[in-house]
Protein backbone atom coordinates (compact mmCIF):
# COMPACT_ATOMS: atom_id res chain seq x y z
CA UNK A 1 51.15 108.88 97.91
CA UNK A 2 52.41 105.56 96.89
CA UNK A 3 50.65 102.28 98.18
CA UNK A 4 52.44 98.66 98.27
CA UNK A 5 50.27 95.74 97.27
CA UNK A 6 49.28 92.86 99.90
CA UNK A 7 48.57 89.20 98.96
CA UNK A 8 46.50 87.40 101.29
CA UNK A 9 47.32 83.47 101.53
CA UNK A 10 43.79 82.42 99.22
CA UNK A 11 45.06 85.16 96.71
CA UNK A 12 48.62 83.11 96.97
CA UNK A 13 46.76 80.31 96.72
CA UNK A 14 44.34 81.24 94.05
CA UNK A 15 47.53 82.22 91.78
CA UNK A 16 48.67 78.40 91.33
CA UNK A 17 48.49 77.63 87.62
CA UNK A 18 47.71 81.10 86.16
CA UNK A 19 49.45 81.47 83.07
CA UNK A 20 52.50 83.08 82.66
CA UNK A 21 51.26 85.80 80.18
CA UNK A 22 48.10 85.78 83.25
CA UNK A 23 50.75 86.62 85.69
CA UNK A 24 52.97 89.00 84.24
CA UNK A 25 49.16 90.98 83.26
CA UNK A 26 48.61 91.07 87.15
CA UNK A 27 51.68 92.29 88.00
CA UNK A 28 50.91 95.38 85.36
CA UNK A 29 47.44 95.71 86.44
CA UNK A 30 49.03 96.03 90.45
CA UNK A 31 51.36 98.38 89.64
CA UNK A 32 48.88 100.92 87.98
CA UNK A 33 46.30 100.49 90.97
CA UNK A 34 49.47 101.25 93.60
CA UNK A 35 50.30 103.83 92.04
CA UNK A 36 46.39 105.46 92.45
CA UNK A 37 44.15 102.99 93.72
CA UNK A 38 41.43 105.33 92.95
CA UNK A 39 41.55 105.94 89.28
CA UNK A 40 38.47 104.94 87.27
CA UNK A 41 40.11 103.75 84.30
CA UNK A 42 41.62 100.63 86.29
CA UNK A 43 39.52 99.72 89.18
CA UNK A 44 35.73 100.67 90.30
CA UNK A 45 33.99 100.86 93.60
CA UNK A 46 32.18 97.24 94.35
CA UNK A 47 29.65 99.19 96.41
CA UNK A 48 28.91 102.97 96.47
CA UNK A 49 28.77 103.33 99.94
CA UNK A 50 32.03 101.93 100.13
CA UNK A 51 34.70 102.96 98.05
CA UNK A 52 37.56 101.48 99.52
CA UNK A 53 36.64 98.05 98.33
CA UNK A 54 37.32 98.15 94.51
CA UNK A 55 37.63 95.59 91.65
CA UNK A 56 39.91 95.69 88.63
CA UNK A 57 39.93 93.48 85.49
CA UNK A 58 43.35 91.76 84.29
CA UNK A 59 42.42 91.69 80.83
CA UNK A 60 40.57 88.45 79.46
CA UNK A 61 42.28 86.67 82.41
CA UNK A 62 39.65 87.50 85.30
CA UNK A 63 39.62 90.29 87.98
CA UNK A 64 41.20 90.99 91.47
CA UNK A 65 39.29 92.09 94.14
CA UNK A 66 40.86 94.52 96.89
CA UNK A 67 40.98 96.86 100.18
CA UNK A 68 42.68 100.43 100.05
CA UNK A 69 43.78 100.91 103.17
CA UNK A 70 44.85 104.61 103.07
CA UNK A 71 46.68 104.96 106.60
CA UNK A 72 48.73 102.03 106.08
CA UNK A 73 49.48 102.96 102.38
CA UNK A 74 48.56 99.04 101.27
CA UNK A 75 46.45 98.00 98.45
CA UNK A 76 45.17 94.42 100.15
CA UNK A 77 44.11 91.99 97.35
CA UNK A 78 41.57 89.81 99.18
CA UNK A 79 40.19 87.92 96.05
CA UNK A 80 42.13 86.75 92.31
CA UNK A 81 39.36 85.68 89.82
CA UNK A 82 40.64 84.05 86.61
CA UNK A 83 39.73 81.93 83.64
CA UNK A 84 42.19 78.61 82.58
């Protein structure tokens, strides 16, 4: 199955003045998680008890928070952390 990401307006908001090379690194980082949003080797479970709710790192840049949402088939990014 493939998933399709979803930006929330604070993650729209949160992306003013990341850099380029920042940007293009999320955009990477997405595509790997829709393709299995479950794979350890780019996100992990926040919480045990919830595994839906995962984080992933964008390099030296920061990390995105975000919601699998299996019967929709979206990957909802509900939080962009980054340093600059």
């Amino acid at each position: 199955m493939s998933y399709r990401p979803l930006l929330g307006e604070q993650v729209l908001r949160q992306m003013r003045g990341l850099p380029a090379e920042g940007f293009d690194l999320l955009v990477q980082v997405l595509t790997r998680i829709c393709e299995d949003p479950y794979d350890r080797l780019f996100s992990r479970a926040i919480r045990a008890d919830d595994p839906a709710r995962r984080m992933a790192e964008i390099g030296d840049f920061g990390f995105v928070e975000f919601l699998v949402d299996d019967a929709a088939g979206l990957v909802r990014v509900v939080t962009l952390v980054w340093v600059g």
